[in-house]
PDB file of N, CA and C in Angstrom:
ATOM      1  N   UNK A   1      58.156  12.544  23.605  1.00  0.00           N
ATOM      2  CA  UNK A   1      57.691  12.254  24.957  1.00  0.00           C
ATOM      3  C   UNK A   1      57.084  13.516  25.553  1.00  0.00           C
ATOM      4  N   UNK A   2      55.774  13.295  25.776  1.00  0.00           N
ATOM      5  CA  UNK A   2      55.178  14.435  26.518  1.00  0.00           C
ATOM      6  C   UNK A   2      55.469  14.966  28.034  1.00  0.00           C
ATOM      7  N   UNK A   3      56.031  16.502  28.057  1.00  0.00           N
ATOM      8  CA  UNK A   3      56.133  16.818  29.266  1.00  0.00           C
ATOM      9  C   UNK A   3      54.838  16.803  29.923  1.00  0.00           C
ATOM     10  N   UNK A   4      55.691  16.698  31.873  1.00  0.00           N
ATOM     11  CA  UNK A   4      54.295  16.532  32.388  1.00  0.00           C
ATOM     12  C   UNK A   4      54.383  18.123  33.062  1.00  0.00           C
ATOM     13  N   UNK A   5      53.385  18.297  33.516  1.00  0.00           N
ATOM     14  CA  UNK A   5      53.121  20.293  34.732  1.00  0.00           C
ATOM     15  C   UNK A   5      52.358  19.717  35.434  1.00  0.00           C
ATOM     16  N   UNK A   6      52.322  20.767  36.608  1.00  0.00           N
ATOM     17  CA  UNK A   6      50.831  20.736  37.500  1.00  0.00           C
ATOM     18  C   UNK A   6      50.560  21.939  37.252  1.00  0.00           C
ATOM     19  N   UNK A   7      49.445  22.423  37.081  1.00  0.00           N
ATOM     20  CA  UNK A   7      48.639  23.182  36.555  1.00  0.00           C
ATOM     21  C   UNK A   7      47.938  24.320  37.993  1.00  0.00           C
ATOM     22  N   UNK A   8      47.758  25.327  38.811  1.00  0.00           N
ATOM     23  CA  UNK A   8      47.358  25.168  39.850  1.00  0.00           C
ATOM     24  C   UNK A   8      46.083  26.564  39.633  1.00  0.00           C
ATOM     25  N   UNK A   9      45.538  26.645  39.926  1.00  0.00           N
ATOM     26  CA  UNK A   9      44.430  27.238  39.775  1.00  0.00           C
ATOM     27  C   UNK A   9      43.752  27.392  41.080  1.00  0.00           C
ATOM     28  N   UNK A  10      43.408  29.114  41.360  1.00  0.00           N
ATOM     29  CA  UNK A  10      42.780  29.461  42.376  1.00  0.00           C
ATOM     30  C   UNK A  10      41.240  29.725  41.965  1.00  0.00           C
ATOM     31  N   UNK A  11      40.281  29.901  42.982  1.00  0.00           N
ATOM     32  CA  UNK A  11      39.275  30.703  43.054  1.00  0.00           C
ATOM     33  C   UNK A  11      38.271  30.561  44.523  1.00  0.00           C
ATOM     34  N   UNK A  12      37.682  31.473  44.235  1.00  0.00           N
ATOM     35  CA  UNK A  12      36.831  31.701  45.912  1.00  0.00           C
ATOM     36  C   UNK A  12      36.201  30.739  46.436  1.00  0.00           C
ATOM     37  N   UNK A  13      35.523  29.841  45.719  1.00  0.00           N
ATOM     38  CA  UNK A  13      35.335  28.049  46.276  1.00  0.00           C
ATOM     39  C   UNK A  13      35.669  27.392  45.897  1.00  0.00           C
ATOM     40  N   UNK A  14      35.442  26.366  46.706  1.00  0.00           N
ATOM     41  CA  UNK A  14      36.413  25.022  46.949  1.00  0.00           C
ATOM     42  C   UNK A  14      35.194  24.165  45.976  1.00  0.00           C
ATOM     43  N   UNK A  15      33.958  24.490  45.992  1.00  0.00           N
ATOM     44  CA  UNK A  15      33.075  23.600  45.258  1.00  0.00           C
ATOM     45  C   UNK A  15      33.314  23.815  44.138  1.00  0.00           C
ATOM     46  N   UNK A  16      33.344  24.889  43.608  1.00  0.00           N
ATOM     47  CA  UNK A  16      33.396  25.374  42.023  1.00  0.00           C
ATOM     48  C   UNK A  16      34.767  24.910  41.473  1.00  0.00           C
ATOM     49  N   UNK A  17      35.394  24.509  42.579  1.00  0.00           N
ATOM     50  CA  UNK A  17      36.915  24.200  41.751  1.00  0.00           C
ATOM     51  C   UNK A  17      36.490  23.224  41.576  1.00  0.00           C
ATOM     52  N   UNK A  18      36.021  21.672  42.533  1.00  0.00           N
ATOM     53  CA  UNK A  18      36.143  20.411  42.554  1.00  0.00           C
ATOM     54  C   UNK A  18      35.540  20.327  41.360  1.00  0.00           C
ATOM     55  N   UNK A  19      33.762  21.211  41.473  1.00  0.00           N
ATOM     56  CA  UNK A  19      32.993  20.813  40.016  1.00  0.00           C
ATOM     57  C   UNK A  19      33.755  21.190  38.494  1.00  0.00           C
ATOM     58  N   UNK A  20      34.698  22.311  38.096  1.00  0.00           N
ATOM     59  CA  UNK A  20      35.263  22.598  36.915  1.00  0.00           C
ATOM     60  C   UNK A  20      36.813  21.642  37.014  1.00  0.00           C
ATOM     61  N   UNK A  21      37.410  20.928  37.953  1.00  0.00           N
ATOM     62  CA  UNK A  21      38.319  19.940  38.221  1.00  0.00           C
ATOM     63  C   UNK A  21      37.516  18.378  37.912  1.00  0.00           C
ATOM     64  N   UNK A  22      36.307  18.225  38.070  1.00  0.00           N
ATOM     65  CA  UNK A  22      35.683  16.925  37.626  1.00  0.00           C
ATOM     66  C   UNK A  22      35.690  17.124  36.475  1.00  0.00           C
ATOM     67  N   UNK A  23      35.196  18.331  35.658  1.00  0.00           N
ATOM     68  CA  UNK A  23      34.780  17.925  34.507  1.00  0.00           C
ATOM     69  C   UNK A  23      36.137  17.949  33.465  1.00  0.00           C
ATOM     70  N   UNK A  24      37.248  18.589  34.017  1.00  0.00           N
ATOM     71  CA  UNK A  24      38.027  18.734  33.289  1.00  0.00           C
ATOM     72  C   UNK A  24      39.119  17.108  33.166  1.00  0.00           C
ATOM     73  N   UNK A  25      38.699  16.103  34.200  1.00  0.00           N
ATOM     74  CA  UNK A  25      39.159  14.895  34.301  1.00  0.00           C
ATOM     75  C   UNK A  25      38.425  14.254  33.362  1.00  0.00           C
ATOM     76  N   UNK A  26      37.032  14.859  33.643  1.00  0.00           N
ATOM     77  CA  UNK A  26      36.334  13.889  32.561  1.00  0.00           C
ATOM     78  C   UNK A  26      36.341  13.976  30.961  1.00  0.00           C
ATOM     79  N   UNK A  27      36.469  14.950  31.166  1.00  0.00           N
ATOM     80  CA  UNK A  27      37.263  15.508  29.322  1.00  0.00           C
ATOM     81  C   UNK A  27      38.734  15.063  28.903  1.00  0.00           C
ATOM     82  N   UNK A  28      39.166  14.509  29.819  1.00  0.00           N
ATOM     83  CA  UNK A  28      40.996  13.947  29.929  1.00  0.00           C
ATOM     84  C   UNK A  28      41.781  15.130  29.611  1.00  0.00           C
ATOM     85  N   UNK A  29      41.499  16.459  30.384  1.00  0.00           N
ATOM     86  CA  UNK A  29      42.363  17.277  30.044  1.00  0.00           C
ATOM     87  C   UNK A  29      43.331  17.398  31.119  1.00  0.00           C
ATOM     88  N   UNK A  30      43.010  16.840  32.509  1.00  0.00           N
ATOM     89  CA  UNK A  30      43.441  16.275  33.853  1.00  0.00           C
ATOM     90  C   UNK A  30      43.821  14.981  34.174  1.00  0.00           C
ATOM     91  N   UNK A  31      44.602  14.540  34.537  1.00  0.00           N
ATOM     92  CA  UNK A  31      44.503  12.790  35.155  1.00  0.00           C
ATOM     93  C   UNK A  31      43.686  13.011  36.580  1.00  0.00           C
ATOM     94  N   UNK A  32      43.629  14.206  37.050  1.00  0.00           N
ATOM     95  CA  UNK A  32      43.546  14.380  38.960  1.00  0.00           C
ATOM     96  C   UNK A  32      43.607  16.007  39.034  1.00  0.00           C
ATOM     97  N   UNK A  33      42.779  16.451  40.245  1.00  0.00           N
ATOM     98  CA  UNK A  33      43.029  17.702  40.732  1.00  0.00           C
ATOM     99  C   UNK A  33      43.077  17.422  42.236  1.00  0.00           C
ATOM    100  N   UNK A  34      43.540  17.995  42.732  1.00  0.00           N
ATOM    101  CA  UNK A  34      44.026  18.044  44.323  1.00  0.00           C
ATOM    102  C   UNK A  34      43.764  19.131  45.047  1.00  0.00           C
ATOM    103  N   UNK A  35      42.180  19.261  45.406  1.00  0.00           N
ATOM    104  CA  UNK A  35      41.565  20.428  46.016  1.00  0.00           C
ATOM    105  C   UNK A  35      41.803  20.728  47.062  1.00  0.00           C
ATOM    106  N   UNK A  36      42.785  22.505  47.238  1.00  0.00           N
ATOM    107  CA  UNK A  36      43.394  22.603  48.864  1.00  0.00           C
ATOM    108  C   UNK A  36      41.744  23.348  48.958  1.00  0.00           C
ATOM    109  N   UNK A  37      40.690  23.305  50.072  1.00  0.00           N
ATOM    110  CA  UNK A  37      39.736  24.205  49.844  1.00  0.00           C
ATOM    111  C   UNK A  37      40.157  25.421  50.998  1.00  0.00           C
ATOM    112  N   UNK A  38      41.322  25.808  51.451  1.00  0.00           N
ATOM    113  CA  UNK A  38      41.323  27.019  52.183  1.00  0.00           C
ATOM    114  C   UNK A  38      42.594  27.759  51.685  1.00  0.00           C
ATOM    115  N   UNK A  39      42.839  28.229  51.430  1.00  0.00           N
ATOM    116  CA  UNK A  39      44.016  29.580  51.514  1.00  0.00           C
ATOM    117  C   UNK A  39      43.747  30.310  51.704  1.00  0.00           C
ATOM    118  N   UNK A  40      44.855  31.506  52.090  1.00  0.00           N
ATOM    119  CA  UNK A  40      44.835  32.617  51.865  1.00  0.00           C
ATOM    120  C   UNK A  40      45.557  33.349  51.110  1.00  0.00           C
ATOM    121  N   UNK A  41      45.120  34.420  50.240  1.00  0.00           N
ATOM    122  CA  UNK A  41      45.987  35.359  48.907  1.00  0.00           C
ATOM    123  C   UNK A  41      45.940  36.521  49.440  1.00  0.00           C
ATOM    124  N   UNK A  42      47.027  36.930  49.600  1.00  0.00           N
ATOM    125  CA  UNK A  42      47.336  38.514  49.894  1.00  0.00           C
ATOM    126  C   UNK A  42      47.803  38.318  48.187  1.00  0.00           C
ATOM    127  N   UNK A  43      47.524  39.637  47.845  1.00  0.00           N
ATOM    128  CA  UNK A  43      47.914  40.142  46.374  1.00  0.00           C
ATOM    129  C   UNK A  43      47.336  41.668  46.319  1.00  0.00           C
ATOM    130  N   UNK A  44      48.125  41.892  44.961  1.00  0.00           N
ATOM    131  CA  UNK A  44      47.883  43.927  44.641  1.00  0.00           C
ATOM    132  C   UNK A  44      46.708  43.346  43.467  1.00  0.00           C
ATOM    133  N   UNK A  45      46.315  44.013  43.650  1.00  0.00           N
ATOM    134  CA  UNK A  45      44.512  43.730  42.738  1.00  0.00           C
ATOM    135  C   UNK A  45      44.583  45.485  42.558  1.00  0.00           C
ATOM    136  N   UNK A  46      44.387  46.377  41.583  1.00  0.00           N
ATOM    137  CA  UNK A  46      43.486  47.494  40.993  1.00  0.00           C
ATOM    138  C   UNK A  46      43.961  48.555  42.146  1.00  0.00           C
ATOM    139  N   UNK A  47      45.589  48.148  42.156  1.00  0.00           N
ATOM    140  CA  UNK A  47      46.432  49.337  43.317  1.00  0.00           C
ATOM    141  C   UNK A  47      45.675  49.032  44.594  1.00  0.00           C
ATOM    142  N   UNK A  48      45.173  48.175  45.011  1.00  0.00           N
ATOM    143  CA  UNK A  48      44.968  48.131  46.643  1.00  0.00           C
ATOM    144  C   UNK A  48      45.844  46.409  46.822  1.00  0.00           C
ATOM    145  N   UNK A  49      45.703  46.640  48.421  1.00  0.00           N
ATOM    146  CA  UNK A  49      46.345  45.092  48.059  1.00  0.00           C
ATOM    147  C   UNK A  49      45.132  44.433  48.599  1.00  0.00           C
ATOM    148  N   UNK A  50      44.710  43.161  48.633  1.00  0.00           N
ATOM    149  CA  UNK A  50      43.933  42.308  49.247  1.00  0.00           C
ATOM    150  C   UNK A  50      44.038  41.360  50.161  1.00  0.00           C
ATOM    151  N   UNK A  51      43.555  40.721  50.832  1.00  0.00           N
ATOM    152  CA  UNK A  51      43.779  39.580  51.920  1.00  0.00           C
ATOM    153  C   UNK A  51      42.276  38.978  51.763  1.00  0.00           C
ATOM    154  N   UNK A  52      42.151  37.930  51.342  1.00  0.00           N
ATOM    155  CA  UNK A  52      41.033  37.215  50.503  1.00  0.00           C
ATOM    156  C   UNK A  52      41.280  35.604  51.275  1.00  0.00           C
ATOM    157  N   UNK A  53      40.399  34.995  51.345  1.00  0.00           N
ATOM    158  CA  UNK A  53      40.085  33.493  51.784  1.00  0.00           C
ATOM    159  C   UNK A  53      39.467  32.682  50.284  1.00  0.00           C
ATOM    160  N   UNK A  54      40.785  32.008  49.940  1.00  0.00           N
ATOM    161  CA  UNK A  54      40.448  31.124  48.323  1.00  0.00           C
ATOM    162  C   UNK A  54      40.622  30.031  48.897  1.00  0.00           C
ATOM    163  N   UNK A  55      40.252  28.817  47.782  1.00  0.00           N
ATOM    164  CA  UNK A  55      40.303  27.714  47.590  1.00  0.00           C
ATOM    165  C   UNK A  55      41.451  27.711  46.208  1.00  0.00           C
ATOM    166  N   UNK A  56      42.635  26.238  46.269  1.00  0.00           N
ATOM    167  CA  UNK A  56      43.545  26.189  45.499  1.00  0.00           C
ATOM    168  C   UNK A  56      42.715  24.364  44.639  1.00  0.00           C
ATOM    169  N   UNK A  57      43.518  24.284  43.273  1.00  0.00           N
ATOM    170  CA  UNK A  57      43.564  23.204  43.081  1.00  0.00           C
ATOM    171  C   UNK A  57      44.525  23.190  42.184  1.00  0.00           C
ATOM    172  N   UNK A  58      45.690  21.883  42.600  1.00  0.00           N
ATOM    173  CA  UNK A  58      46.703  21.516  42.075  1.00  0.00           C
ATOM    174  C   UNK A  58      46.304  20.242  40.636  1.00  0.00           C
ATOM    175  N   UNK A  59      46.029  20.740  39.234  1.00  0.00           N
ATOM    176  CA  UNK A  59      45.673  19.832  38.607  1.00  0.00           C
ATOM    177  C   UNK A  59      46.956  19.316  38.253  1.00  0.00           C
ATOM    178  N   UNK A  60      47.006  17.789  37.444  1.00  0.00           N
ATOM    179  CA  UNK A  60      48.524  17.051  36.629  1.00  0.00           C
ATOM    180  C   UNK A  60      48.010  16.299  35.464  1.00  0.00           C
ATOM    181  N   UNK A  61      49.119  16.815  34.581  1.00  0.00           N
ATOM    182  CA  UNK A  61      48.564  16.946  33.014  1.00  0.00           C
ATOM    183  C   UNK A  61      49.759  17.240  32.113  1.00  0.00           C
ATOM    184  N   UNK A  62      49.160  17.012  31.436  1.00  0.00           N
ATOM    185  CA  UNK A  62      50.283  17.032  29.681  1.00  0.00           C
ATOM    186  C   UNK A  62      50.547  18.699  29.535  1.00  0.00           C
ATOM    187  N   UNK A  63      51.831  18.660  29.698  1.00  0.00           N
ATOM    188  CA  UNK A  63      51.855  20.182  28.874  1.00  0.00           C
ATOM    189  C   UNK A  63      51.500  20.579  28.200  1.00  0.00           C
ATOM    190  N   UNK A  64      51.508  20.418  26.732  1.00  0.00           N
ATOM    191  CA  UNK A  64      50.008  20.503  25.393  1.00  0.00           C
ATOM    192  C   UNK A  64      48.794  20.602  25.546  1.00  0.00           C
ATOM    193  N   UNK A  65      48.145  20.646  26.875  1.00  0.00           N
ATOM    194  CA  UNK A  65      47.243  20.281  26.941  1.00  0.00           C
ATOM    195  C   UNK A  65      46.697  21.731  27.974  1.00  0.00           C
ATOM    196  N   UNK A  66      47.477  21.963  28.541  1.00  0.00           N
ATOM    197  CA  UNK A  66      47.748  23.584  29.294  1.00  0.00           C
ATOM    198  C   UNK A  66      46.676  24.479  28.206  1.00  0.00           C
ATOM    199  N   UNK A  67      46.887  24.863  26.716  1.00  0.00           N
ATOM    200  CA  UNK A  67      46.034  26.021  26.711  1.00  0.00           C
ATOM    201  C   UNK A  67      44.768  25.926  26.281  1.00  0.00           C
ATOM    202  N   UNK A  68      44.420  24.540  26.567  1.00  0.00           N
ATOM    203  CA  UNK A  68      43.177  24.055  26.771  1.00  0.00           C
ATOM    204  C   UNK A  68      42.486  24.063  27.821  1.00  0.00           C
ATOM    205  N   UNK A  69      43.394  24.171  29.061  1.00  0.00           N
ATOM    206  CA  UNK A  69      42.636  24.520  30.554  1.00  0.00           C
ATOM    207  C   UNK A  69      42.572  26.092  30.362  1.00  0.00           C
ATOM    208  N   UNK A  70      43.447  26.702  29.422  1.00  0.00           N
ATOM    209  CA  UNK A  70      43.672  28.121  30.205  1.00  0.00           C
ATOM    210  C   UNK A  70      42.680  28.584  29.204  1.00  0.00           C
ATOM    211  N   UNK A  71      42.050  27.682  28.112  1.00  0.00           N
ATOM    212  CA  UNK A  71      40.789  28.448  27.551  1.00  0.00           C
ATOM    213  C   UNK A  71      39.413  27.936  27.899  1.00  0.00           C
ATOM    214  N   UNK A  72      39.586  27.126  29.085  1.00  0.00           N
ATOM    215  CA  UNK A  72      38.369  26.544  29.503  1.00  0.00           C
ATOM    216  C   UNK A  72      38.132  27.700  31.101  1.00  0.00           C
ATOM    217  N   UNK A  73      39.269  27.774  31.454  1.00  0.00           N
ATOM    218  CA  UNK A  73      38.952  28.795  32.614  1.00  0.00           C
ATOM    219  C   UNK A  73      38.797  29.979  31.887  1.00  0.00           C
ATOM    220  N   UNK A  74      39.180  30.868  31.267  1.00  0.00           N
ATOM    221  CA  UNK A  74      38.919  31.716  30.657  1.00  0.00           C
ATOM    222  C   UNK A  74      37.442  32.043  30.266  1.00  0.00           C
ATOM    223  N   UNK A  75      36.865  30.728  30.035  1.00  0.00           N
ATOM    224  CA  UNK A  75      34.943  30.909  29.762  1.00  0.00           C
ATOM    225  C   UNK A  75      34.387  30.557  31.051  1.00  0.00           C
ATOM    226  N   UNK A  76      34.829  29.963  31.881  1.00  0.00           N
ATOM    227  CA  UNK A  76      34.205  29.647  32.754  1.00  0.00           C
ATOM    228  C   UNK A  76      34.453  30.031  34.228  1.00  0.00           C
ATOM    229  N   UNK A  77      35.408  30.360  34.332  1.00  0.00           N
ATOM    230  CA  UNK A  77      36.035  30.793  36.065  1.00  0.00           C
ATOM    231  C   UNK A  77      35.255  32.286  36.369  1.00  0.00           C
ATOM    232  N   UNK A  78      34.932  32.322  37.626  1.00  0.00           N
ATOM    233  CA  UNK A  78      34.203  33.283  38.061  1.00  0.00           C
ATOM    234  C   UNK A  78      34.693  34.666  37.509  1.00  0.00           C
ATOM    235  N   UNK A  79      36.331  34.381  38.101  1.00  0.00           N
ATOM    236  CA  UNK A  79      37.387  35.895  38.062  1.00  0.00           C
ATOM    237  C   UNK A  79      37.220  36.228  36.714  1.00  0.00           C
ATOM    238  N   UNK A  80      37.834  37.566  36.298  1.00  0.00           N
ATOM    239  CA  UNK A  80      38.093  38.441  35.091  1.00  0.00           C
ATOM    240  C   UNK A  80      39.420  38.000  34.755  1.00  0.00           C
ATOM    241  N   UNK A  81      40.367  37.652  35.678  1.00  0.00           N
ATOM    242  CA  UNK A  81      41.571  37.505  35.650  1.00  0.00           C
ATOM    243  C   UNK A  81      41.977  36.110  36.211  1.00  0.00           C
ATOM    244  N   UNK A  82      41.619  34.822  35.754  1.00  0.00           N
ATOM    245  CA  UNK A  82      42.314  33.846  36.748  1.00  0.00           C
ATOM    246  C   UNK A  82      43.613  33.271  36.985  1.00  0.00           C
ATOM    247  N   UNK A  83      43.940  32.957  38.249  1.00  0.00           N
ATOM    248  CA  UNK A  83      44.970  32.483  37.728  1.00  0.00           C
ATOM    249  C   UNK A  83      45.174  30.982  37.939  1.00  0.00           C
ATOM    250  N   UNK A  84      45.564  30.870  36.522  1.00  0.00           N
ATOM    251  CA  UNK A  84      46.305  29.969  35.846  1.00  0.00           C
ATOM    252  C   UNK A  84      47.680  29.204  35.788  1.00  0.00           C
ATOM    253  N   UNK A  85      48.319  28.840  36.131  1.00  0.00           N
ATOM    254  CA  UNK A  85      49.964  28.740  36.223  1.00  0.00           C
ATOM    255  C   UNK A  85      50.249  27.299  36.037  1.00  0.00           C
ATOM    256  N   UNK A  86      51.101  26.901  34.778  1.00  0.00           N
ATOM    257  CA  UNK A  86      52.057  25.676  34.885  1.00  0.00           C
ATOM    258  C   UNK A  86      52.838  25.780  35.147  1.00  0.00           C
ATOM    259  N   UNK A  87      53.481  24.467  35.965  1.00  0.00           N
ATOM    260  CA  UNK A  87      54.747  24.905  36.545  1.00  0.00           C
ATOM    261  C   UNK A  87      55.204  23.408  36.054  1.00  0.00           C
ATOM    262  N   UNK A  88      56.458  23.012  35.293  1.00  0.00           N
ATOM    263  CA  UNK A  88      56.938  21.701  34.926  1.00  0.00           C
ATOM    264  C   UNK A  88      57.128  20.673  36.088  1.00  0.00           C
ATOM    265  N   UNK A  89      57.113  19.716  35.561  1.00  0.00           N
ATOM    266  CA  UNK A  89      57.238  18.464  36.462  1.00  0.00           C
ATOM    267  C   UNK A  89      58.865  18.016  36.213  1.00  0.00           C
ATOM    268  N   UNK A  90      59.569  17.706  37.462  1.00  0.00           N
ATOM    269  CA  UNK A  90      61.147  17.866  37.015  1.00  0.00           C
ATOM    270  C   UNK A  90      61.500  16.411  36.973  1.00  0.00           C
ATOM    271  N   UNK A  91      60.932  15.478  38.162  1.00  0.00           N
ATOM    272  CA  UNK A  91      61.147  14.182  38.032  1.00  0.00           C
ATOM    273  C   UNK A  91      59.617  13.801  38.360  1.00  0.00           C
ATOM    274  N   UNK A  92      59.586  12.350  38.379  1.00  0.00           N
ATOM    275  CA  UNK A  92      58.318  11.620  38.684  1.00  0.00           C
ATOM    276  C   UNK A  92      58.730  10.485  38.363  1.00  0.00           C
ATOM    277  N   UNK A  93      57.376   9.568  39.710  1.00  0.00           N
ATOM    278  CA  UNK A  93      57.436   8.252  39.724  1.00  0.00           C
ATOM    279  C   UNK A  93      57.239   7.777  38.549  1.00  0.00           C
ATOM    280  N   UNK A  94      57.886   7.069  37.575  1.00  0.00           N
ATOM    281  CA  UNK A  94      57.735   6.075  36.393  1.00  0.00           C
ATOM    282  C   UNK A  94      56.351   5.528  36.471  1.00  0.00           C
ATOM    283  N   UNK A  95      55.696   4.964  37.053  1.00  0.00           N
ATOM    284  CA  UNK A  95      54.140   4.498  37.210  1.00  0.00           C
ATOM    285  C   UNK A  95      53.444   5.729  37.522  1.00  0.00           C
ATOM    286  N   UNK A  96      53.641   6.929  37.907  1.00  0.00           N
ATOM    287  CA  UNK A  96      52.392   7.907  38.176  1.00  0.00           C
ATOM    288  C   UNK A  96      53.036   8.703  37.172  1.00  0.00           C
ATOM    289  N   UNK A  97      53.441   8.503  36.483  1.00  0.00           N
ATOM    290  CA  UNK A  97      54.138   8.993  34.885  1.00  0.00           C
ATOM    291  C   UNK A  97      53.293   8.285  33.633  1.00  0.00           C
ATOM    292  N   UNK A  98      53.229   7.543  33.664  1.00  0.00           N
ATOM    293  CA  UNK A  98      52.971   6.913  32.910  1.00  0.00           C
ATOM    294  C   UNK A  98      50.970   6.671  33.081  1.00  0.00           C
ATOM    295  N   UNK A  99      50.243   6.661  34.332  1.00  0.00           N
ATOM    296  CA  UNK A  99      49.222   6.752  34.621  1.00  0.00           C
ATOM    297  C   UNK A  99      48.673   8.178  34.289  1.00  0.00           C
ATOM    298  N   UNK A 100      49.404   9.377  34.547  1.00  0.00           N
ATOM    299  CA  UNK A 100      49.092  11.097  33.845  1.00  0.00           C
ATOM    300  C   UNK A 100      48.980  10.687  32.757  1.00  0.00           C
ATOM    301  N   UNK A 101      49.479   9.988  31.833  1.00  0.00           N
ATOM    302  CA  UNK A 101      49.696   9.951  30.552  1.00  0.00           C
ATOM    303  C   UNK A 101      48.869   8.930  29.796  1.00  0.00           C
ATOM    304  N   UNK A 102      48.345   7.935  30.438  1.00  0.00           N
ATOM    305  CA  UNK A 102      47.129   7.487  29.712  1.00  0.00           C
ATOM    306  C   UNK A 102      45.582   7.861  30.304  1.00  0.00           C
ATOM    307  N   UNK A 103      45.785   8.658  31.464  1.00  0.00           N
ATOM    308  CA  UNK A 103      44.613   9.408  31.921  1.00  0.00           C
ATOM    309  C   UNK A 103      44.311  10.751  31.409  1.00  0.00           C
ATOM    310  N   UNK A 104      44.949  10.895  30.115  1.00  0.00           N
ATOM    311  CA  UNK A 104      44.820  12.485  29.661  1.00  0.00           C
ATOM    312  C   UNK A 104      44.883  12.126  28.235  1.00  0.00           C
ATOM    313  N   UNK A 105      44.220  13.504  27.270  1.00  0.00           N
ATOM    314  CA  UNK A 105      44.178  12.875  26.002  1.00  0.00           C
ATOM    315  C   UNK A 105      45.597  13.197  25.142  1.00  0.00           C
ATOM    316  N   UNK A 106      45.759  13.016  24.141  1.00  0.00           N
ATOM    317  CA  UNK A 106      47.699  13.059  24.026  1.00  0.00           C
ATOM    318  C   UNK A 106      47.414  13.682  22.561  1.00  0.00           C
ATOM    319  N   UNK A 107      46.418  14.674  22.721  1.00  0.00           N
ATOM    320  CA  UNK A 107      46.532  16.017  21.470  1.00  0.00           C
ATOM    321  C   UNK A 107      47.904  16.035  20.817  1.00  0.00           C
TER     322      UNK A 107
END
């Protein structure tokens, strides 16, 4: 039985997420992404710290299927460094369980 994650991924627009979040649905490496388009990231970047205005997107997906996003952002995300992060899914609705799971491909 495949675990499920949400996957969450930052970067400086909200467009560039939605467009690399479409295509990654359309490849079934996503069932869904859930574009926050405002945050803010304070973080230590190159010993300074920063205070930056990002866009978030919460993708949901097969665990197996994780270092396939993290080598698709890797060619494609603006940053040098993106971040990337799964974080497990602990419970879930039985029907939006089961919908992640035939909306994604099952590598």
């Amino acid at each position: 039985m495949d675990e499920l994650v949400d996957v969450t991924i930052s970067a400086e627009s909200a467009d560039w997420l939605a467009s690399f979040t479409r295509e990654l649905v359309s490849d079934r490496l996503a069932a869904c992404g859930n574009v926050i388009p405002a945050i803010r990231s304070i973080y230590r970047w190159q010993g300074d710290i920063s205070d930056d205005a990002e866009a978030l997107v919460v993708l949901h997906t097969r665990k197996s299927l994780v270092p396939k996003i993290i080598e698709r952002a890797n060619q494609q995300h603006p940053y040098d460094t993106p971040q990337v992060i799964a974080v497990p899914v602990v419970d879930v609705h039985p029907g939006y369980r089961a919908w992640v799971l035939d909306s994604t491909d099952d590598q």
